[in-house]
PDB file of N, CA and C in Angstrom:
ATOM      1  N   UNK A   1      -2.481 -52.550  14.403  1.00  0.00           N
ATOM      2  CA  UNK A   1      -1.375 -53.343  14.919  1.00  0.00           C
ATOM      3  C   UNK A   1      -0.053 -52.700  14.517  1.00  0.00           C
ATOM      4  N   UNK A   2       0.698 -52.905  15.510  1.00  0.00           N
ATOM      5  CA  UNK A   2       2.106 -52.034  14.834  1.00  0.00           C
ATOM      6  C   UNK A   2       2.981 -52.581  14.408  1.00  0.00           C
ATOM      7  N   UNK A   3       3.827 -52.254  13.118  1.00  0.00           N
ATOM      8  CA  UNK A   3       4.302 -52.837  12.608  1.00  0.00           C
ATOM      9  C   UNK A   3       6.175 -53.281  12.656  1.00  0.00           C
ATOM     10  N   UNK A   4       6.284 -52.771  13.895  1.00  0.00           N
ATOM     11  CA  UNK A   4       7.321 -53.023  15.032  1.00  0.00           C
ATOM     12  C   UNK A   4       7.905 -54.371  15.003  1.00  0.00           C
ATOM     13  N   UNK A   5       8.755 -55.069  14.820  1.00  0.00           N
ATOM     14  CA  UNK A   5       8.964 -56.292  15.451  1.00  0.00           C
ATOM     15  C   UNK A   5       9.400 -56.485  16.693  1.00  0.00           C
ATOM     16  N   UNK A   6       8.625 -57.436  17.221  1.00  0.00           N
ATOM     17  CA  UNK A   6       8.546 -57.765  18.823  1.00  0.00           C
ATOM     18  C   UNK A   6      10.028 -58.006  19.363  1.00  0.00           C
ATOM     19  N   UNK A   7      10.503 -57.161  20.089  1.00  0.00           N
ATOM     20  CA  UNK A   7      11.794 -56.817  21.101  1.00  0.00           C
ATOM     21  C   UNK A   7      12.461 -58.700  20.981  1.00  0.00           C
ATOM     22  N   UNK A   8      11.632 -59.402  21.652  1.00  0.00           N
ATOM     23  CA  UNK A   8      11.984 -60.819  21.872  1.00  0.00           C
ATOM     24  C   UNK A   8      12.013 -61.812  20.649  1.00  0.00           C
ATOM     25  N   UNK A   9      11.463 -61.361  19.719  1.00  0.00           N
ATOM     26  CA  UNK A   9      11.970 -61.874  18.212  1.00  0.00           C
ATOM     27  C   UNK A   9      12.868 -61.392  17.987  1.00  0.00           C
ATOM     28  N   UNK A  10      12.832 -60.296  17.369  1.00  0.00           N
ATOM     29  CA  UNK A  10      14.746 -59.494  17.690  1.00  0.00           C
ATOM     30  C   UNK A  10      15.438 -60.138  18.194  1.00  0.00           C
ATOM     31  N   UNK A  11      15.711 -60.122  19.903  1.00  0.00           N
ATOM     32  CA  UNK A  11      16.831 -60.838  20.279  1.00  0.00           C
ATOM     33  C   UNK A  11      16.748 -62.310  20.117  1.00  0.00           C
ATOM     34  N   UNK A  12      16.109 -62.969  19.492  1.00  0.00           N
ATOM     35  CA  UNK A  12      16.423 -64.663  19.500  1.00  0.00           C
ATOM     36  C   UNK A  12      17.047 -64.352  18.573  1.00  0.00           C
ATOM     37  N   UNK A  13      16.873 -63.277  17.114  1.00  0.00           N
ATOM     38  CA  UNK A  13      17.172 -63.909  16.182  1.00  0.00           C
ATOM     39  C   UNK A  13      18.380 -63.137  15.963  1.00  0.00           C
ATOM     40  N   UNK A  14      18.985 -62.510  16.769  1.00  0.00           N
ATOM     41  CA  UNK A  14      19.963 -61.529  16.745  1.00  0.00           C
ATOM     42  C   UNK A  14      21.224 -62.780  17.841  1.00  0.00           C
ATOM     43  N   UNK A  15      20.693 -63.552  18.759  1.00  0.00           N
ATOM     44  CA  UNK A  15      21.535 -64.747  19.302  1.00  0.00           C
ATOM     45  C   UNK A  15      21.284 -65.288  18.173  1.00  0.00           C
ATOM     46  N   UNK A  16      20.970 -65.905  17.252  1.00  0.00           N
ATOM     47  CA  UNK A  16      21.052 -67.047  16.309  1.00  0.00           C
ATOM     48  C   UNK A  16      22.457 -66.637  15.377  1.00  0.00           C
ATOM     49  N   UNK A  17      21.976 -65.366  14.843  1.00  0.00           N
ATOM     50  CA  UNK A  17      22.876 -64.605  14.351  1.00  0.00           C
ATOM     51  C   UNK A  17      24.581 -64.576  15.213  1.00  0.00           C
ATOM     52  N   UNK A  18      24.566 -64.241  16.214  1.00  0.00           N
ATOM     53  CA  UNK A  18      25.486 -64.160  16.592  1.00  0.00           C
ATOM     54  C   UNK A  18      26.421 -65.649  16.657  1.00  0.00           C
ATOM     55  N   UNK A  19      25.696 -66.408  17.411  1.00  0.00           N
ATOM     56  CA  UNK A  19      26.167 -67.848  17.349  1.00  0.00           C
ATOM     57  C   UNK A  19      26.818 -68.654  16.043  1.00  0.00           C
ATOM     58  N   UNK A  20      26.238 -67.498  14.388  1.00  0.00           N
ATOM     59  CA  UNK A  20      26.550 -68.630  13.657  1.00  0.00           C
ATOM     60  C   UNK A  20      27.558 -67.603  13.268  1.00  0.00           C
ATOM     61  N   UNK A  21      27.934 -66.552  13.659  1.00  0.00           N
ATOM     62  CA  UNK A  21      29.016 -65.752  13.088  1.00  0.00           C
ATOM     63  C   UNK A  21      29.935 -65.341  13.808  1.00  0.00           C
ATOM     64  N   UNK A  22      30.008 -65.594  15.002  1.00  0.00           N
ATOM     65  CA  UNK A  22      31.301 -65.430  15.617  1.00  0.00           C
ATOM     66  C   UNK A  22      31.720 -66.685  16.292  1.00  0.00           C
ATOM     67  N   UNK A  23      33.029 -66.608  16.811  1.00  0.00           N
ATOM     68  CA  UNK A  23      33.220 -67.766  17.762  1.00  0.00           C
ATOM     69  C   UNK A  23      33.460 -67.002  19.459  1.00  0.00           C
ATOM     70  N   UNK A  24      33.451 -67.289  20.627  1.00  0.00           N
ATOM     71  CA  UNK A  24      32.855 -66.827  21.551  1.00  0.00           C
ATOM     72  C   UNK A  24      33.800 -67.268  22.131  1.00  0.00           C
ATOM     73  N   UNK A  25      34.383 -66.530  23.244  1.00  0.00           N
ATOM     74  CA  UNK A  25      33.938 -65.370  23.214  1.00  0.00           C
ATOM     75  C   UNK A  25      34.762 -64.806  22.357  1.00  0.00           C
ATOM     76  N   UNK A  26      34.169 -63.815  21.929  1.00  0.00           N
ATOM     77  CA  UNK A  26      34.799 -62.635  20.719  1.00  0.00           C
ATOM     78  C   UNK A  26      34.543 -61.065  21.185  1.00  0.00           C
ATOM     79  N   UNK A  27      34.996 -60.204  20.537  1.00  0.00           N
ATOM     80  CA  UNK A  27      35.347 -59.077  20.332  1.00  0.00           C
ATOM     81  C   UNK A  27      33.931 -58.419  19.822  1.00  0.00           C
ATOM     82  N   UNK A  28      33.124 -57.744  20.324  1.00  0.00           N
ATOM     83  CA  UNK A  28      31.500 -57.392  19.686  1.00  0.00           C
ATOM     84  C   UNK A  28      32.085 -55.813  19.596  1.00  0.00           C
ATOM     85  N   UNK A  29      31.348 -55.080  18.726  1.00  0.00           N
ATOM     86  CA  UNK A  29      31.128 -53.759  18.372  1.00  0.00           C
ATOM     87  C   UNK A  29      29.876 -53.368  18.706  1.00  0.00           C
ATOM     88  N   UNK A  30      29.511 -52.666  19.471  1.00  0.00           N
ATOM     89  CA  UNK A  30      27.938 -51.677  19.683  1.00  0.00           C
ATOM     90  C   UNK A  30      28.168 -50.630  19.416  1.00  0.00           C
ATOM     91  N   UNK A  31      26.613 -49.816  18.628  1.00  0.00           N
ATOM     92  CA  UNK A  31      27.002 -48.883  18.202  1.00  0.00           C
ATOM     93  C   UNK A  31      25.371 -48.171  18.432  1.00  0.00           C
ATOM     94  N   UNK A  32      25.620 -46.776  19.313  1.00  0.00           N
ATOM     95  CA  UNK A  32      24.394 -46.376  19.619  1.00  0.00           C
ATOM     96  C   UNK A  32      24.586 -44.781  18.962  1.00  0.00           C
ATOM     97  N   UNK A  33      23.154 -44.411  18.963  1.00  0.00           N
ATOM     98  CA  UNK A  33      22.939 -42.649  18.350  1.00  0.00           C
ATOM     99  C   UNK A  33      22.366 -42.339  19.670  1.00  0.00           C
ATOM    100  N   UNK A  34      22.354 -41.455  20.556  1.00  0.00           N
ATOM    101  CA  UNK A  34      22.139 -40.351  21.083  1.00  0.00           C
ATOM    102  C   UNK A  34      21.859 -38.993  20.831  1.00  0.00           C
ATOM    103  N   UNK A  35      20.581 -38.525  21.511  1.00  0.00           N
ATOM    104  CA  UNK A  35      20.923 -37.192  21.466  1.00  0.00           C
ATOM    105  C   UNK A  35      22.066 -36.197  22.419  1.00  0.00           C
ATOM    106  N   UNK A  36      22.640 -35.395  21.511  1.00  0.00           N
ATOM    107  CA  UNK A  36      23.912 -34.683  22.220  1.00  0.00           C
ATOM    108  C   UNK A  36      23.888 -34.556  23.478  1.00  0.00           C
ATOM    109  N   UNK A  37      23.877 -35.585  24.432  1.00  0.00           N
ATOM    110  CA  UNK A  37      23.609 -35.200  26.053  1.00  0.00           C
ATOM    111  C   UNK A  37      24.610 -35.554  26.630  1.00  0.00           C
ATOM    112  N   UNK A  38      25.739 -34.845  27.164  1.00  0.00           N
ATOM    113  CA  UNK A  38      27.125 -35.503  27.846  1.00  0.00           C
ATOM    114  C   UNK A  38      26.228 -36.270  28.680  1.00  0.00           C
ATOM    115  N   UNK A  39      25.627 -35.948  29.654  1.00  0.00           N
ATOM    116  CA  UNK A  39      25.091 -36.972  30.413  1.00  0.00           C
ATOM    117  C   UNK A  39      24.957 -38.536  29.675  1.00  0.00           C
ATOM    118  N   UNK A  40      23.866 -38.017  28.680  1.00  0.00           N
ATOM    119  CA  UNK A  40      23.743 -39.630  28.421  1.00  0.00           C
ATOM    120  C   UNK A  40      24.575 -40.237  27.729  1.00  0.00           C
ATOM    121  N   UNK A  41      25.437 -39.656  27.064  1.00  0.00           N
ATOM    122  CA  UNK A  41      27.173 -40.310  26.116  1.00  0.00           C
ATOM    123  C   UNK A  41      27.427 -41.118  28.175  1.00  0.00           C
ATOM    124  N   UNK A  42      27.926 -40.340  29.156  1.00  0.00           N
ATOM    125  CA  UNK A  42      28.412 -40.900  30.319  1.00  0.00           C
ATOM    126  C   UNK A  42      27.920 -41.911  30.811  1.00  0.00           C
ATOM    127  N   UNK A  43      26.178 -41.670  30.249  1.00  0.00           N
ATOM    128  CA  UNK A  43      25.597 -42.960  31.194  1.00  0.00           C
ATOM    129  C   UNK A  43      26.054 -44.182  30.555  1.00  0.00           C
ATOM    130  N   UNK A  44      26.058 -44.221  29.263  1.00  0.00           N
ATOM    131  CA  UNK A  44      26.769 -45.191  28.247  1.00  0.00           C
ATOM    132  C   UNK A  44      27.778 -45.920  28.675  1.00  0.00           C
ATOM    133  N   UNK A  45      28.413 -44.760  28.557  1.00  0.00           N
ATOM    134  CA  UNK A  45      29.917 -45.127  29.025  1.00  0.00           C
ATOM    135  C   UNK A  45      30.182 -46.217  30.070  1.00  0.00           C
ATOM    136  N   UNK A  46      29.310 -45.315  31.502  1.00  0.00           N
ATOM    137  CA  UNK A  46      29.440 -46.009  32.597  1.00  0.00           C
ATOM    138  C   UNK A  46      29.272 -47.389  32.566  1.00  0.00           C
ATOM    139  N   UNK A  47      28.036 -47.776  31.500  1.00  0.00           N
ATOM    140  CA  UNK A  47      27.643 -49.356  31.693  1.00  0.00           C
ATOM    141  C   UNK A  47      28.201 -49.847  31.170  1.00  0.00           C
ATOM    142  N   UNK A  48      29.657 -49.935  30.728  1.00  0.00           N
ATOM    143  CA  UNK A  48      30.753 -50.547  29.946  1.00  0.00           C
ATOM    144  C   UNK A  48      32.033 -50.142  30.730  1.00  0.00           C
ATOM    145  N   UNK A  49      31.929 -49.610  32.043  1.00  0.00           N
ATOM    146  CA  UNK A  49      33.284 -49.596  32.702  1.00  0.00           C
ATOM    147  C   UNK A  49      33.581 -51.342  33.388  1.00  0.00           C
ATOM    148  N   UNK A  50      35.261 -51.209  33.619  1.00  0.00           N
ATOM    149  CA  UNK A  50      35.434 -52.074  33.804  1.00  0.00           C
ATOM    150  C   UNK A  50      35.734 -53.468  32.985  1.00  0.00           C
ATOM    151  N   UNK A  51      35.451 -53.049  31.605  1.00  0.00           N
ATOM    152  CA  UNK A  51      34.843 -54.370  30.629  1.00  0.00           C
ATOM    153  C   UNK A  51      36.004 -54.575  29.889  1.00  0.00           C
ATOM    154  N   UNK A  52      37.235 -53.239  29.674  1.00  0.00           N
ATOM    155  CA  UNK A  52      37.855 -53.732  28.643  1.00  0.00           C
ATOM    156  C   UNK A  52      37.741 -52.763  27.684  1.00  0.00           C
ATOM    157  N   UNK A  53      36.317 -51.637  27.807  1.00  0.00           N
ATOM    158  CA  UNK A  53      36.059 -51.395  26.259  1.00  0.00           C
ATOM    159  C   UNK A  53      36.659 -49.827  25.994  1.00  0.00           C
ATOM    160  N   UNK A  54      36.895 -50.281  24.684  1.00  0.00           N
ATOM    161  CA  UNK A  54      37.099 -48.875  23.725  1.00  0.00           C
ATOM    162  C   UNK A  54      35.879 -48.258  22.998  1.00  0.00           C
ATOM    163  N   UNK A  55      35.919 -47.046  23.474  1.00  0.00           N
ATOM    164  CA  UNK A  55      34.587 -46.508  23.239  1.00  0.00           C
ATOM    165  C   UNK A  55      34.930 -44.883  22.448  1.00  0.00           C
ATOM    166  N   UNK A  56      34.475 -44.677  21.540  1.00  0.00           N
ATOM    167  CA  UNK A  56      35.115 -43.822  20.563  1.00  0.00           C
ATOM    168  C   UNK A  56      33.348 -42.898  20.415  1.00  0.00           C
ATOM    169  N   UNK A  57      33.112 -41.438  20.083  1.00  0.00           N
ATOM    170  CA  UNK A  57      32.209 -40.992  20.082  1.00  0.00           C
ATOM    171  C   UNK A  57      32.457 -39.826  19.093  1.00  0.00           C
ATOM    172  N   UNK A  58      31.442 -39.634  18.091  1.00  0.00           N
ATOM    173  CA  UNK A  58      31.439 -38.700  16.890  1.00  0.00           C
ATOM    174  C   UNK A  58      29.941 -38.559  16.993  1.00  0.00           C
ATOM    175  N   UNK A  59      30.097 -36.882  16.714  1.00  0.00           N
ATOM    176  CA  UNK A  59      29.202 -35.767  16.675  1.00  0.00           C
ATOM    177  C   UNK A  59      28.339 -35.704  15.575  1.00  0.00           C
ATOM    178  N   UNK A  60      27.011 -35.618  15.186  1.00  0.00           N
ATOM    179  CA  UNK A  60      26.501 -35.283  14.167  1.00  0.00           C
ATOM    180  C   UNK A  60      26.860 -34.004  13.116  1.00  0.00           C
ATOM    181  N   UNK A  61      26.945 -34.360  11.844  1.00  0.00           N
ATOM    182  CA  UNK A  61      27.353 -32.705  11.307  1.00  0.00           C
ATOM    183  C   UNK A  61      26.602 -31.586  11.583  1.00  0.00           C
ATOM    184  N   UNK A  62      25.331 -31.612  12.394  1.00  0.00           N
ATOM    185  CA  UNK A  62      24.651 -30.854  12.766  1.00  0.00           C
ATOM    186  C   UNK A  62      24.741 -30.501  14.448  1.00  0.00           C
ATOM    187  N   UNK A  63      25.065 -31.517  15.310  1.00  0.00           N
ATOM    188  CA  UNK A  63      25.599 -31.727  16.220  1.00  0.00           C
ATOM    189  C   UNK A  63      24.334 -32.162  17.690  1.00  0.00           C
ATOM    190  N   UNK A  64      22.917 -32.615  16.614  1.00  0.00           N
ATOM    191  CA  UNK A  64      21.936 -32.443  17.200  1.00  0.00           C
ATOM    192  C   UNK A  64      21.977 -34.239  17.900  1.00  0.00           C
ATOM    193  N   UNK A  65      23.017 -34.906  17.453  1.00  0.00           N
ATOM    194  CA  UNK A  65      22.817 -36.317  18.000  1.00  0.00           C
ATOM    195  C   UNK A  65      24.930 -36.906  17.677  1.00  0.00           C
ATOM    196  N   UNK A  66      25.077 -37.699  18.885  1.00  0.00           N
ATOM    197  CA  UNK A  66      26.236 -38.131  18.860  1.00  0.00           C
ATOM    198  C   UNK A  66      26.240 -39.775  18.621  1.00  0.00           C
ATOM    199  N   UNK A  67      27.085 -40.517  18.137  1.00  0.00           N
ATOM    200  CA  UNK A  67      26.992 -41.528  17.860  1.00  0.00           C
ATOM    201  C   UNK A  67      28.168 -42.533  18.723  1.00  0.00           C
ATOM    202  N   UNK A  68      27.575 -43.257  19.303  1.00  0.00           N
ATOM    203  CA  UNK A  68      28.957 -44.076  20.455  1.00  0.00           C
ATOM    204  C   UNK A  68      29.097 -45.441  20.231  1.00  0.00           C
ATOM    205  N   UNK A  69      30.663 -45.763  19.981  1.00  0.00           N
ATOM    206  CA  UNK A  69      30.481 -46.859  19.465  1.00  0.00           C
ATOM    207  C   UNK A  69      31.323 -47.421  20.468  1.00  0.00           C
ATOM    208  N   UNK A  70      31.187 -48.569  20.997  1.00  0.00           N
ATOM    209  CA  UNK A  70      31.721 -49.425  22.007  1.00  0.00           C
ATOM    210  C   UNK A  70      32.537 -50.741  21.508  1.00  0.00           C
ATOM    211  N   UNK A  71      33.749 -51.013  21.427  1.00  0.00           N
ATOM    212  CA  UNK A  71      34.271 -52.138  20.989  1.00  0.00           C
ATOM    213  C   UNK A  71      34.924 -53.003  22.496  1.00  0.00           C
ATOM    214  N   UNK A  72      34.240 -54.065  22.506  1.00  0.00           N
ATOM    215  CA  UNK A  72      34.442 -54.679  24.003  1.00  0.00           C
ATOM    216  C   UNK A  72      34.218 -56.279  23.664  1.00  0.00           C
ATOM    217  N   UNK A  73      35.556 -57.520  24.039  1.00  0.00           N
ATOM    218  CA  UNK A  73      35.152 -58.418  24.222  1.00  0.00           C
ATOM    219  C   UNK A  73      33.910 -58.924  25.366  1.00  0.00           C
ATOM    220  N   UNK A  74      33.181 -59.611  24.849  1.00  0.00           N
ATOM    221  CA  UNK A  74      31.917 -60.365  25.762  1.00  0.00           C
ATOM    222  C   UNK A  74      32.529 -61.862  25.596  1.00  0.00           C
ATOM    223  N   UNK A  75      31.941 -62.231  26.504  1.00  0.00           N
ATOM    224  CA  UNK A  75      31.606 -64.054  26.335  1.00  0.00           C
ATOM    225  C   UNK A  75      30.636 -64.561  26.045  1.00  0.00           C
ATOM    226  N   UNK A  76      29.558 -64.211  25.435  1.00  0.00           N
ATOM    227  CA  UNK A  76      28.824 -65.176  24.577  1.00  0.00           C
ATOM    228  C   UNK A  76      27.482 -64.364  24.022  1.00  0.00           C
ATOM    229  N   UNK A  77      26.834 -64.638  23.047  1.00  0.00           N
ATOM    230  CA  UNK A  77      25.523 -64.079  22.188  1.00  0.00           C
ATOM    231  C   UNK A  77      24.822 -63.550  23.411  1.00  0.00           C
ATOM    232  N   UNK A  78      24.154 -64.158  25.071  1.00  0.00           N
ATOM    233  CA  UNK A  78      23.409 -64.038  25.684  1.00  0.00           C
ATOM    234  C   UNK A  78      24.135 -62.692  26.565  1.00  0.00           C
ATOM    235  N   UNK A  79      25.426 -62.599  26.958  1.00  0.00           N
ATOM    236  CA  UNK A  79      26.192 -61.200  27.268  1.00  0.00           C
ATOM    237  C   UNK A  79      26.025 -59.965  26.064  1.00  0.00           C
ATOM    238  N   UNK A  80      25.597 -60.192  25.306  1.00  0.00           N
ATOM    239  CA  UNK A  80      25.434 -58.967  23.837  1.00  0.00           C
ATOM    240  C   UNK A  80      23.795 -58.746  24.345  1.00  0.00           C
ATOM    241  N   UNK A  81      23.208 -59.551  24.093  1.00  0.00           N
ATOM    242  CA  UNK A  81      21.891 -59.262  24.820  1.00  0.00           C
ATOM    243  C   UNK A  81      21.629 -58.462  25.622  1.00  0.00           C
ATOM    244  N   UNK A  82      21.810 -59.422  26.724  1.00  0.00           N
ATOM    245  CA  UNK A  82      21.943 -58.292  28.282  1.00  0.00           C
ATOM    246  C   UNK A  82      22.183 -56.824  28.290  1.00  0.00           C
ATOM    247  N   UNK A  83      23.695 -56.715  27.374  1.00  0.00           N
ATOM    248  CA  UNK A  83      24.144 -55.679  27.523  1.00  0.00           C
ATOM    249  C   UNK A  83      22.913 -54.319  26.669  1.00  0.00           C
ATOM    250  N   UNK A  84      22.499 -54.762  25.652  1.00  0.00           N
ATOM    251  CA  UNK A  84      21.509 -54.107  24.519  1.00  0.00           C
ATOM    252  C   UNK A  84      20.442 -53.546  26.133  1.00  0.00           C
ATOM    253  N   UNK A  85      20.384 -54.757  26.056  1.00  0.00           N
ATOM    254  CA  UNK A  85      18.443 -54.621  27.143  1.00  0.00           C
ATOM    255  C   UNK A  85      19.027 -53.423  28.045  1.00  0.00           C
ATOM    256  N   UNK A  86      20.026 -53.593  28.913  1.00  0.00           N
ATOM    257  CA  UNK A  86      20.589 -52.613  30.060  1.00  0.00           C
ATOM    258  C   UNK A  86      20.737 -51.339  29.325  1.00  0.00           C
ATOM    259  N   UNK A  87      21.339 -51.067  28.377  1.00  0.00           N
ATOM    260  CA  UNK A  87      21.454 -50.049  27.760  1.00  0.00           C
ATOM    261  C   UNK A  87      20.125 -48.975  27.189  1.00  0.00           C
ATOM    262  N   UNK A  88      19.058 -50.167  26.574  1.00  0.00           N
ATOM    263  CA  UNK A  88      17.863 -49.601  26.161  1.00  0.00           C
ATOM    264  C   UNK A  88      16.990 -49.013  27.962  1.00  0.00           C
ATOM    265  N   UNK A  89      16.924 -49.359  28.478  1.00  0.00           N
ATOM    266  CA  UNK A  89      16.634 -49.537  29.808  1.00  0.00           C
ATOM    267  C   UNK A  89      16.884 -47.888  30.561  1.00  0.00           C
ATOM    268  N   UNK A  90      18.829 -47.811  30.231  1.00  0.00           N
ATOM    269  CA  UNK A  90      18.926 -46.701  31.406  1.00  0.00           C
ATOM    270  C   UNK A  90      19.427 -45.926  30.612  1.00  0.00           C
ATOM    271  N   UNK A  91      19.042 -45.808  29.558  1.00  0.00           N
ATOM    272  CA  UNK A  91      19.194 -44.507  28.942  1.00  0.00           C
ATOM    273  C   UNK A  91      18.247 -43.986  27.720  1.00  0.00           C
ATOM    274  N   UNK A  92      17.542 -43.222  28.126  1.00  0.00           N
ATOM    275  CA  UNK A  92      16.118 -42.829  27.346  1.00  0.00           C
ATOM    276  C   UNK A  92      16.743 -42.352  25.998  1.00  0.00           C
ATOM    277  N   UNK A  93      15.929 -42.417  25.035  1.00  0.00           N
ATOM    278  CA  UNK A  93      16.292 -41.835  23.867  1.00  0.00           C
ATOM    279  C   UNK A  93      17.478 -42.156  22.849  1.00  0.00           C
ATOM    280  N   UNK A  94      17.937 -43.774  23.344  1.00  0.00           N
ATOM    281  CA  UNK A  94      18.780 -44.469  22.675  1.00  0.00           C
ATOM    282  C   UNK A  94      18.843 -45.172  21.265  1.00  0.00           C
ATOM    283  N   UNK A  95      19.091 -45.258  20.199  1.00  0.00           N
ATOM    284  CA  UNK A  95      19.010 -45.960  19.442  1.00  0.00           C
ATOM    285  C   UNK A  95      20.382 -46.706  19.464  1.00  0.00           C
ATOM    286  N   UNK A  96      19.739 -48.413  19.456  1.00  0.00           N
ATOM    287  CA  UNK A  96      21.228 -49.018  18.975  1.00  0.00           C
ATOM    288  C   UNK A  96      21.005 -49.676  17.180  1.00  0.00           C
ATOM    289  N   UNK A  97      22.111 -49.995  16.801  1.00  0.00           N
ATOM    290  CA  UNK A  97      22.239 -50.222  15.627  1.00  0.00           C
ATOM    291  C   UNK A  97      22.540 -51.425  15.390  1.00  0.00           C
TER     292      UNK A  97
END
């Protein structure tokens, strides 16, 4: 059995979390690792046009993975969600934090 926690436990308990620590809508920070692929820093990007966001990106000291961090008001725990899932979704090889 793997010792993974299930995607959908995560996000309930990552809305619970959110709900008891911010007030909404608020100002969220995402923050993903990539490997060094302009492409996929862009695809990133792209799914946050339009939103508002400031999106700032630093290089590994090795330069084998870039790190993108997205600062963008949402309106509520279930918009932070969404946005995670879409992100894990269309861009392979993502880690978010």
């Amino acid at each position: 059995m793997s010792t993974e926690q299930n995607p959908e436990e995560f996000y309930k308990k990552l809305k619970e979390q959110l709900y008891d620590t911010a007030t909404w809508p608020s100002e969220y920070l995402y923050k993903f690792i990539v490997p060094s692929d302009k492409k996929k820093i862009v695809d990133i990007e792209s799914l946050f046009d339009n939103l508002g966001a400031v999106i700032t990106t630093t290089e590994s000291k090795n330069g084998k993975y870039t790190s993108v961090s997205v600062n963008v008001p949402m309106k509520n725990p279930e918009a932070v969600i969404e946005k995670y899932k879409e992100v894990a979704e269309k861009v392979e090889g993502v880690i978010s934090l």
